[in-house]
Protein backbone atom coordinates (compact mmCIF):
# COMPACT_ATOMS: atom_id res chain seq x y z
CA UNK A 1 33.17 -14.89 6.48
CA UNK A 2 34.40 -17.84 7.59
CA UNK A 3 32.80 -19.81 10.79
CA UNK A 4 33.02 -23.26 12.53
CA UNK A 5 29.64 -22.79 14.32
CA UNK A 6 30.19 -25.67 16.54
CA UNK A 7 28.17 -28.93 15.67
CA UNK A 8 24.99 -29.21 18.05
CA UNK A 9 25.68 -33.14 18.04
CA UNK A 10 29.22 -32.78 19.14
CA UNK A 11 28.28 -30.55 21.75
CA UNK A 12 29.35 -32.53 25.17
CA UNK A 13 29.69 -31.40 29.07
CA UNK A 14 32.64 -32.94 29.30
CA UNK A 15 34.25 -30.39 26.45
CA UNK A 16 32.60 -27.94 28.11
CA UNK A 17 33.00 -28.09 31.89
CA UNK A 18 33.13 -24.55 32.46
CA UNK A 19 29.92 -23.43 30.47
CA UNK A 20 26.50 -22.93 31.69
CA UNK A 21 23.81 -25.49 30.91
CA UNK A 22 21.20 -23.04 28.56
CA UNK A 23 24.84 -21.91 26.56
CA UNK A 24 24.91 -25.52 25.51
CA UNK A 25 21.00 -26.40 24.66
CA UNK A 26 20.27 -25.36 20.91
CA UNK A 27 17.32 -23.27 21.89
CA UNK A 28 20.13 -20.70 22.92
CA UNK A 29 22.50 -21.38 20.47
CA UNK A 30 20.41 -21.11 17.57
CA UNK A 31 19.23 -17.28 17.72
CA UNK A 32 22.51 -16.50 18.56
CA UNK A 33 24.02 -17.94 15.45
CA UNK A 34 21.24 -16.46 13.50
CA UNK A 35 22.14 -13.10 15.16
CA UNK A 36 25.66 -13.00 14.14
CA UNK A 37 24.88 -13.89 10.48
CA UNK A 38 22.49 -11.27 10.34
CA UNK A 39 24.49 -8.67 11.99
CA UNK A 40 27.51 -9.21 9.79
CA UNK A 41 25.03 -10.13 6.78
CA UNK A 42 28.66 -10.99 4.44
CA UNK A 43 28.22 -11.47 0.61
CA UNK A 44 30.47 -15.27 0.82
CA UNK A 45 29.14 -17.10 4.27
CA UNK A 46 31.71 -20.14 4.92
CA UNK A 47 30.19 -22.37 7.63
CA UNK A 48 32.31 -25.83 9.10
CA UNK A 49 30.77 -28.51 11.46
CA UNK A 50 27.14 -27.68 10.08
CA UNK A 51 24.92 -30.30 11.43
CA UNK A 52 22.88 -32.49 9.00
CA UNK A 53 19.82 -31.68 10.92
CA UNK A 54 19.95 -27.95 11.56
CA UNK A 55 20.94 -27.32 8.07
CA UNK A 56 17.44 -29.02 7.55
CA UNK A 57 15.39 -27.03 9.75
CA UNK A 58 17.16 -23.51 10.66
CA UNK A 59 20.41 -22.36 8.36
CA UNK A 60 19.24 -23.55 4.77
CA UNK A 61 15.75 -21.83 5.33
CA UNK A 62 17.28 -18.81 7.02
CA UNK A 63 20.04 -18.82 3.66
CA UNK A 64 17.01 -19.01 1.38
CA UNK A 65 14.85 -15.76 3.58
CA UNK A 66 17.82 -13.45 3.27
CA UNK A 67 18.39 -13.72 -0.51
CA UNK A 68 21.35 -16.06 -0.26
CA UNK A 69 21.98 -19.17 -2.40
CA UNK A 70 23.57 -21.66 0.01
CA UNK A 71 24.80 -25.10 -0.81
CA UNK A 72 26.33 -27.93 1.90
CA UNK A 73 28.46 -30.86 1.61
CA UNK A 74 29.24 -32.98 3.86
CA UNK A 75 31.06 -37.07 4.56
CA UNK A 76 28.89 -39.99 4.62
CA UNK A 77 30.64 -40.90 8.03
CA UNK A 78 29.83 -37.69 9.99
CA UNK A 79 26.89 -35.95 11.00
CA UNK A 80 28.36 -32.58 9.92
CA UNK A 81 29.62 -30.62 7.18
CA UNK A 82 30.83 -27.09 5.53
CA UNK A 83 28.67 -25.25 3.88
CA UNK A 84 28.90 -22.03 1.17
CA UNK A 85 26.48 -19.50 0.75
CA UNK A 86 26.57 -15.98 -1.08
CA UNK A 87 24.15 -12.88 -1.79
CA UNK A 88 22.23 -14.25 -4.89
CA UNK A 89 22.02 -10.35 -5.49
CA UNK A 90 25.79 -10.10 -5.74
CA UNK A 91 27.30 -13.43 -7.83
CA UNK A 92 25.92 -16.07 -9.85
CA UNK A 93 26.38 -19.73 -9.28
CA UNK A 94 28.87 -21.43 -12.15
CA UNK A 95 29.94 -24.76 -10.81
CA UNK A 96 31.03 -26.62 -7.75
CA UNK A 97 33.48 -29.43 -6.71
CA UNK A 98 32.76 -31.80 -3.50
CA UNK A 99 35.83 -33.18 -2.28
CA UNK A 100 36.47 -36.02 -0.43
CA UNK A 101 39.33 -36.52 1.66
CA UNK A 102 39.11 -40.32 2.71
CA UNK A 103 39.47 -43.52 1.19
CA UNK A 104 38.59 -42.69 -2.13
CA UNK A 105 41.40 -40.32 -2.26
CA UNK A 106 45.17 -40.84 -2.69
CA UNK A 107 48.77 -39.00 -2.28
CA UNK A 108 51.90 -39.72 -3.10
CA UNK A 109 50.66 -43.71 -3.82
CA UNK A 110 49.51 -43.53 0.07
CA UNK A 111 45.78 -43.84 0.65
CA UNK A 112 44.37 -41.55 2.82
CA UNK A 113 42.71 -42.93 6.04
CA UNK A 114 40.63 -39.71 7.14
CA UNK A 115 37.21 -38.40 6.45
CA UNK A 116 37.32 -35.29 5.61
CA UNK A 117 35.99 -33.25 2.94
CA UNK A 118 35.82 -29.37 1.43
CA UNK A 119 33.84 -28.22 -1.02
CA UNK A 120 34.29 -25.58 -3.83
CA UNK A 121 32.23 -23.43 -5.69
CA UNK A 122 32.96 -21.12 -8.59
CA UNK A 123 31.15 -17.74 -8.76
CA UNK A 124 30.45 -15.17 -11.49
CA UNK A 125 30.20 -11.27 -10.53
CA UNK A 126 26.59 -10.42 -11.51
CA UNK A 127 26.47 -7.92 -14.28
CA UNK A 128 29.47 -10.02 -15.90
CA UNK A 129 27.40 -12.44 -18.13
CA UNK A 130 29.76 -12.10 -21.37
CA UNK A 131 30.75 -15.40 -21.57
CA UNK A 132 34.06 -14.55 -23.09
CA UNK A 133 35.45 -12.43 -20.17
CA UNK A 134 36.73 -14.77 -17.99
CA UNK A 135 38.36 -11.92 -15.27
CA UNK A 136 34.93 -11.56 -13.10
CA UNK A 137 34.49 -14.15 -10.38
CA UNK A 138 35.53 -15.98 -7.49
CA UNK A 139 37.12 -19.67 -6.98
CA UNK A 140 35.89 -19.97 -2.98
CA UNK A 141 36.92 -23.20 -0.95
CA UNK A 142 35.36 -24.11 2.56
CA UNK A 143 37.36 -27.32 4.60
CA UNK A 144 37.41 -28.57 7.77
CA UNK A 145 40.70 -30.49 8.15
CA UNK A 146 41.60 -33.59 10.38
CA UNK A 147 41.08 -32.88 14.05
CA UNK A 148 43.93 -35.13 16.23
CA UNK A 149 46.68 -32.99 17.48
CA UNK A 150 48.85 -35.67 16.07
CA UNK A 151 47.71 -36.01 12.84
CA UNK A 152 50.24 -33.37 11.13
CA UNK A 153 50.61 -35.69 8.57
CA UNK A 154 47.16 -36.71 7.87
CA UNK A 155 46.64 -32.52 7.32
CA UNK A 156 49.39 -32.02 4.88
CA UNK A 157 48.04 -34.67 2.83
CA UNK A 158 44.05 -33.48 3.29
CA UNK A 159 46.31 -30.13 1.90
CA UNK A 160 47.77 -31.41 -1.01
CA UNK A 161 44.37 -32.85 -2.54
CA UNK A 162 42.65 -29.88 -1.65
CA UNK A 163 45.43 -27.96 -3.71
CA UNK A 164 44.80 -29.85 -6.37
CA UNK A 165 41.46 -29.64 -6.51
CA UNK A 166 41.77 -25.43 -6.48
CA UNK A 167 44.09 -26.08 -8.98
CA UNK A 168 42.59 -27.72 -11.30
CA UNK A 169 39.63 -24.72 -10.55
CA UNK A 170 42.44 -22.04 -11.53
CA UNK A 171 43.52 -23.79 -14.62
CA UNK A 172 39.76 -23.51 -15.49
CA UNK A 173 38.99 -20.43 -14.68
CA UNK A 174 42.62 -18.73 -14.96
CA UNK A 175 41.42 -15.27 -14.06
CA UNK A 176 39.07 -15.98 -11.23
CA UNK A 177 40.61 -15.12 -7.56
CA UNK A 178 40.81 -17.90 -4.72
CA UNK A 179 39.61 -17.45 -1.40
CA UNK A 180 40.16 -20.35 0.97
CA UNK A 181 38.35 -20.47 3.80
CA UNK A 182 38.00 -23.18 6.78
CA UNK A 183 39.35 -25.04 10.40
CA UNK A 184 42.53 -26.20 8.83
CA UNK A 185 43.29 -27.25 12.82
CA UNK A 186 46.86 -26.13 12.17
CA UNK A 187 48.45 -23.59 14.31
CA UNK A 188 50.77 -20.72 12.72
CA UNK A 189 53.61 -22.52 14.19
CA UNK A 190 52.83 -25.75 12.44
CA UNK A 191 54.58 -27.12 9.02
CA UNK A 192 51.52 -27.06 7.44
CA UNK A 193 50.95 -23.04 7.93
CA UNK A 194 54.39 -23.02 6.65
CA UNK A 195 53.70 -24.63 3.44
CA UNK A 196 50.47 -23.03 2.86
CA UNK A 197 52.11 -19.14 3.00
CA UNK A 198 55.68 -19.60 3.07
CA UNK A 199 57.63 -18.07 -0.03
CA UNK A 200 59.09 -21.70 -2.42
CA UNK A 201 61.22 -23.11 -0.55
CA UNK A 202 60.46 -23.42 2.55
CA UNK A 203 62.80 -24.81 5.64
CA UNK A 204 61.15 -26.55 7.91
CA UNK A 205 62.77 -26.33 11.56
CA UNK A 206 63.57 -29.83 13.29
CA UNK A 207 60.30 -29.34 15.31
CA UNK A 208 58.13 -29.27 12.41
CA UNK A 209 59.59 -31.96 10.30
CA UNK A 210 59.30 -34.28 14.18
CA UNK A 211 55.86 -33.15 14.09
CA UNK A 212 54.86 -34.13 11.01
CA UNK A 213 56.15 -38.07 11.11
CA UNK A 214 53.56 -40.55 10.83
CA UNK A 215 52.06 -42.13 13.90
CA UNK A 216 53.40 -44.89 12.54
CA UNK A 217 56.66 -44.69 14.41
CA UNK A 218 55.02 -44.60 17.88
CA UNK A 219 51.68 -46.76 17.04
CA UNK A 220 53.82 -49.86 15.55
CA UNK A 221 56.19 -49.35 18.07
CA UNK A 222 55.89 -52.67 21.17
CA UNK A 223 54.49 -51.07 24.09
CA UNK A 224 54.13 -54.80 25.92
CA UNK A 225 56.59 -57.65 26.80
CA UNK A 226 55.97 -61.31 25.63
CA UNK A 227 54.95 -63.88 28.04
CA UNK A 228 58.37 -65.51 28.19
CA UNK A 229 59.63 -61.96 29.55
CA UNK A 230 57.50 -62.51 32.39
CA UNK A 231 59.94 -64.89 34.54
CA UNK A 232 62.84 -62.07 34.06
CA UNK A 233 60.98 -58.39 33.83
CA UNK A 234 61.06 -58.53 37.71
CA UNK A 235 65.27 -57.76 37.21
CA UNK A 236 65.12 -56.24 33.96
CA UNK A 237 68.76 -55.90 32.67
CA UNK A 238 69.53 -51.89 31.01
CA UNK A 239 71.96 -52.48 27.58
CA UNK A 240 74.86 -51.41 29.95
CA UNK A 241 74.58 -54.22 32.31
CA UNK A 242 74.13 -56.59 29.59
CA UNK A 243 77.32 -55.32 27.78
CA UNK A 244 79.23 -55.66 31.20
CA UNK A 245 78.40 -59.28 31.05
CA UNK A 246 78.76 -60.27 27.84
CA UNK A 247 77.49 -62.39 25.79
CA UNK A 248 79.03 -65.56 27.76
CA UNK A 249 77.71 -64.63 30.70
CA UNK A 250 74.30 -64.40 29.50
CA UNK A 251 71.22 -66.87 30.44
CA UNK A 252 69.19 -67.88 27.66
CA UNK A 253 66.24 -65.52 29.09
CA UNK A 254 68.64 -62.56 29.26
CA UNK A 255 70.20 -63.62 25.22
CA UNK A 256 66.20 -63.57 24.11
CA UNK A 257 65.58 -60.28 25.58
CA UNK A 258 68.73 -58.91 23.99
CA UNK A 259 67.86 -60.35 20.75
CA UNK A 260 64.58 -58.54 20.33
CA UNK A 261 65.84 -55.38 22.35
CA UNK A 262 67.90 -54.98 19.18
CA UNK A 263 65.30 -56.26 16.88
CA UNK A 264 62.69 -53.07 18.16
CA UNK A 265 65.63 -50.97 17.63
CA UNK A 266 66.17 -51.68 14.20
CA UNK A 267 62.28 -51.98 13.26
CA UNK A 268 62.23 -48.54 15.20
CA UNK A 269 65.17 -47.00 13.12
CA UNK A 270 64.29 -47.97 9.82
CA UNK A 271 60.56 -47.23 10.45
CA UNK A 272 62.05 -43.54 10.87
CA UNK A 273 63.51 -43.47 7.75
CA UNK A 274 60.84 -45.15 6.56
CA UNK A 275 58.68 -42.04 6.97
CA UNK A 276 61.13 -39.55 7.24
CA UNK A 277 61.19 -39.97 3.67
CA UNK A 278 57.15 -40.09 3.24
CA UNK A 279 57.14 -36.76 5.01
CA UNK A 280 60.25 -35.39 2.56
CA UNK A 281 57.88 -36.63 -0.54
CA UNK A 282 54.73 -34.89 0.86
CA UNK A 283 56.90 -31.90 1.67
CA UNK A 284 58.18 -31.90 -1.89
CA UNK A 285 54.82 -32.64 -3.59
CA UNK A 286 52.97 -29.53 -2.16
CA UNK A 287 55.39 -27.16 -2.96
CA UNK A 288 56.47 -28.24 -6.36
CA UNK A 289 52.54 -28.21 -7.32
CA UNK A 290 51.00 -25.12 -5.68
CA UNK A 291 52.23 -21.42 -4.80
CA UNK A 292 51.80 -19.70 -1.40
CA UNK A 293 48.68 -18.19 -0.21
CA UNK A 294 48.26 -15.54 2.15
CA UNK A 295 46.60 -15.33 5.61
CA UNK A 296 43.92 -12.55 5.94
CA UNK A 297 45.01 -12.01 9.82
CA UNK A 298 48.68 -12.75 9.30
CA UNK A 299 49.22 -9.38 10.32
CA UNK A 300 46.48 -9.15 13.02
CA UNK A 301 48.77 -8.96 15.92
CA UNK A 302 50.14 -5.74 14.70
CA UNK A 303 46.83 -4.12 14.89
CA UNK A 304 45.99 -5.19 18.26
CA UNK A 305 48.77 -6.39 20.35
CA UNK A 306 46.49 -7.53 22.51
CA UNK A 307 46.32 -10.51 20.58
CA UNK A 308 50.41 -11.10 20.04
CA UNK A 309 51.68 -14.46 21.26
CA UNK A 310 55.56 -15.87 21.29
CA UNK A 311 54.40 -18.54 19.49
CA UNK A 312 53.87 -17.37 16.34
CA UNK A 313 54.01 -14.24 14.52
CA UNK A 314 51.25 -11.63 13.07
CA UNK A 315 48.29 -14.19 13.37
CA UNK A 316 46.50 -13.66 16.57
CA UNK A 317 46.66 -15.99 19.89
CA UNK A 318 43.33 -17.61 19.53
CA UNK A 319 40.30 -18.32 17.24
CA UNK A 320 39.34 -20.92 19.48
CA UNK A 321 38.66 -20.21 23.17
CA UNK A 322 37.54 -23.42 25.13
CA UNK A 323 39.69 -25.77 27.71
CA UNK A 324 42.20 -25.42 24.80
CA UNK A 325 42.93 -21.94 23.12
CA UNK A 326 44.92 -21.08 20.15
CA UNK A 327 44.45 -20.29 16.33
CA UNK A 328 42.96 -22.89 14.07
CA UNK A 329 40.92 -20.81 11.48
CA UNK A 330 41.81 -18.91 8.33
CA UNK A 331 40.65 -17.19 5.03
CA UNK A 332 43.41 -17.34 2.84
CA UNK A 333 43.43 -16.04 -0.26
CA UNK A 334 45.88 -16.06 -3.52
CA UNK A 335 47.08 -12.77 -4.64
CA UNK A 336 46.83 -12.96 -7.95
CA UNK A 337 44.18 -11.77 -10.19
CA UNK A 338 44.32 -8.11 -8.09
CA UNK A 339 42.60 -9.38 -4.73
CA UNK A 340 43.85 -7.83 -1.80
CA UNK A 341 42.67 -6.69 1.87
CA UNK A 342 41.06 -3.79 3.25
CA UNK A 343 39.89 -4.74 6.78
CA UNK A 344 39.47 -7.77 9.01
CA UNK A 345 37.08 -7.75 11.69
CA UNK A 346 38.06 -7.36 15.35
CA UNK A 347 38.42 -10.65 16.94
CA UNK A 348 36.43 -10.08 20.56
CA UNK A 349 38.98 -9.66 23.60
CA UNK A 350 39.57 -12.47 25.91
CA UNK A 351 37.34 -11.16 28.97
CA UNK A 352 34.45 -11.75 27.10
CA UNK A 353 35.24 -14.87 26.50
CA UNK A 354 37.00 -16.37 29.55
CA UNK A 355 36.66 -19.16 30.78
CA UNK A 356 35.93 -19.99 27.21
CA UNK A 357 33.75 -20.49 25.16
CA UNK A 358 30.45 -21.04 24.39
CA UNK A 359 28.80 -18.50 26.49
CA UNK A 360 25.85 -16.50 27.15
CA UNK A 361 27.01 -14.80 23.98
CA UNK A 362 28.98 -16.73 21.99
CA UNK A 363 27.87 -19.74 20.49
CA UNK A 364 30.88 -21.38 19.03
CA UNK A 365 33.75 -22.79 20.67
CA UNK A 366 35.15 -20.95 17.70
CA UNK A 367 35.06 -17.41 16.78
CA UNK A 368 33.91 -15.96 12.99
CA UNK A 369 36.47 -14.34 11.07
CA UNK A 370 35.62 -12.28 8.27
CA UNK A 371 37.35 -10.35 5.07
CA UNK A 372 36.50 -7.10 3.27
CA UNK A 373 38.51 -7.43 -0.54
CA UNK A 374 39.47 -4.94 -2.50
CA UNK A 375 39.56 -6.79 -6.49
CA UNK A 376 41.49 -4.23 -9.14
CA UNK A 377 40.39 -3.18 -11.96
């Protein structure tokens, strides 16, 4: 199962205009919560935006009453974390990896400027305790990736350490399967779904590779005039009324507006190449050092067309429902190692969730996915 169960800290009427005041208050949110997990009661609980405090007094004890073994990570910058927690009954704990995806952390000789995180734990099938058979377990990864709509970028690199840190799992453990789990706040449509599932290699569309520049380009770019454009931005001259001049028909003013007209232009034009080719090398980079996983719902829309979109294929329209809807949340998983799926659960249909939510009966802006495996012999 995989779940972002909505940060009570985070939890503002503004993102939330259309909800009722109790749906918000954690006094309703709480047994709600606790009513899903128990409901769906899965053996691998993956948990994002898990508040510091509520992880204190509600989900760890609750974890700890039901037989699981739960463990949380989270940044020192946020309030919030992810969270992994599985039937005691069912695996035993080997290891774990917490990964931080900030300033501590580097791709491609770029330093990353987020603060993210994912943690990773590695689980032994009980009943399995010969320490020489290495084909019983689980590698299981829980993220919650960079949140900006504009921060393609920032993902794809928050992707590339997190590969490497499942990698480095695999090359351990070389029999165990991977499940990743998390908000990777990427939409099917989005390079980085590409990358992550695609077959090697993948073509980007123009779109994608656009989408994925820096904000760089637009953040460096001058949004404001000098004060010695103040005397002439009145009668602002376009480059075609300049040319029709020329240059000996110019003023001073109008020659020093030229001048740096052309100067932005060439700071804008080689800042795109700039990081047209930091998005090539990140491009490169994930795909030369990690092989596709597969989405659990990447075929949901063909069981309930209900849930089929022109955006994107197979995944369904939404796993987040509030004054923006779309898909954000996967469990992928690496089919090696004989894991495969047998049944998703049924996402809940949209008029029991408009006008989004949370609700009266849902307490997430997000709703829980979760995955039955079949693992071969």
């Amino acid at each position: 199962m995989s779940y972002n169960i909505l940060c009570q800290k985070m939890v503002k009427r503004t993102m939330f205009p259309y909800a009722s005041k109790p749906s918000l208050k954690w006094k309703t949110r709480r047994p709600l919560l606790l009513s899903e997990f128990s409901y769906l009661m899965p053996d691998i609980m993956c948990l994002q935006e898990v508040y510091t405090k509520n992880w204190i007094d509600t989900y760890d004890m609750w974890f700890k009453r039901e037989g699981y073994e739960a463990h949380m990570f989270q940044s020192v910058y946020k309030s919030h974390g992810v969270s992994i927690s599985w039937k005691k009954s069912q695996f035993k704990f080997i290891e774990q990896f917490s990964l931080r995806m900030d300033r501590t952390a580097s791709v491609c000789e770029e330093t990353l400027e987020t603060d993210n995180i994912a943690l990773i734990v590695v689980l032994q099938f009980i009943g399995n305790d010969n320490k020489d058979d290495n084909t019983s377990g689980l590698i299981i990864s829980n993220t919650h990736l960079y949140w900006k709509p504009t921060g393609c970028y920032e993902r794809l690199q928050q992707q590339i350490v997190l590969q490497r840190a499942i990698k480095t799992m695999q090359d351990k453990y070389p029999k165990y399967s991977v499940i990743s789990c998390g908000d990777y706040n990427t939409t099917p449509d989005d390079a980085g779904y590409a990358l992550l599932t695609k077959p090697r290699p993948v073509k980007l569309n123009e779109w994608q590779l656009d989408n994925l520049l820096p904000r760089s380009l637009h953040a460096n770019s001058s949004e404001t005039e000098d004060e010695s454009d103040k005397e002439t931005e009145n009668q602002p001259l376009s480059y075609s009324e300049m040319a029709s001049l020329g240059t000996s028909g110019e003023t001073e003013d109008v020659q020093n507006k030229r001048r740096r007209l052309e100067q932005e232009e060439r700071k804008a034009e080689e800042l795109l190449v700039r990081d047209t080719n930091r998005v090539n090398k990140l491009v490169t980079t994930i795909q030369s050092e990690s092989q596709p996983f597969k989405s659990c719902y990447a075929t949901y829309a063909d069981l309930d067309p209900t849930y089929r979109t022109d955006q994107w294929p197979g995944e369904p329209i939404y796993t987040n429902y509030s004054l923006w809807k779309g898909t954000l949340d996967y469990i992928f998983y690496a089919p090696e190692n004989g894991l495969c799926v047998r049944e998703v659960l049924s996402l809940p249909p949209e008029k029991q969730l408009e006008p989004g939510i949370p609700n009266d009966t849902f307490a997430s802006d997000h709703i829980s996915l979760a995955v039955r495996f079949d693992l071969a012999e």
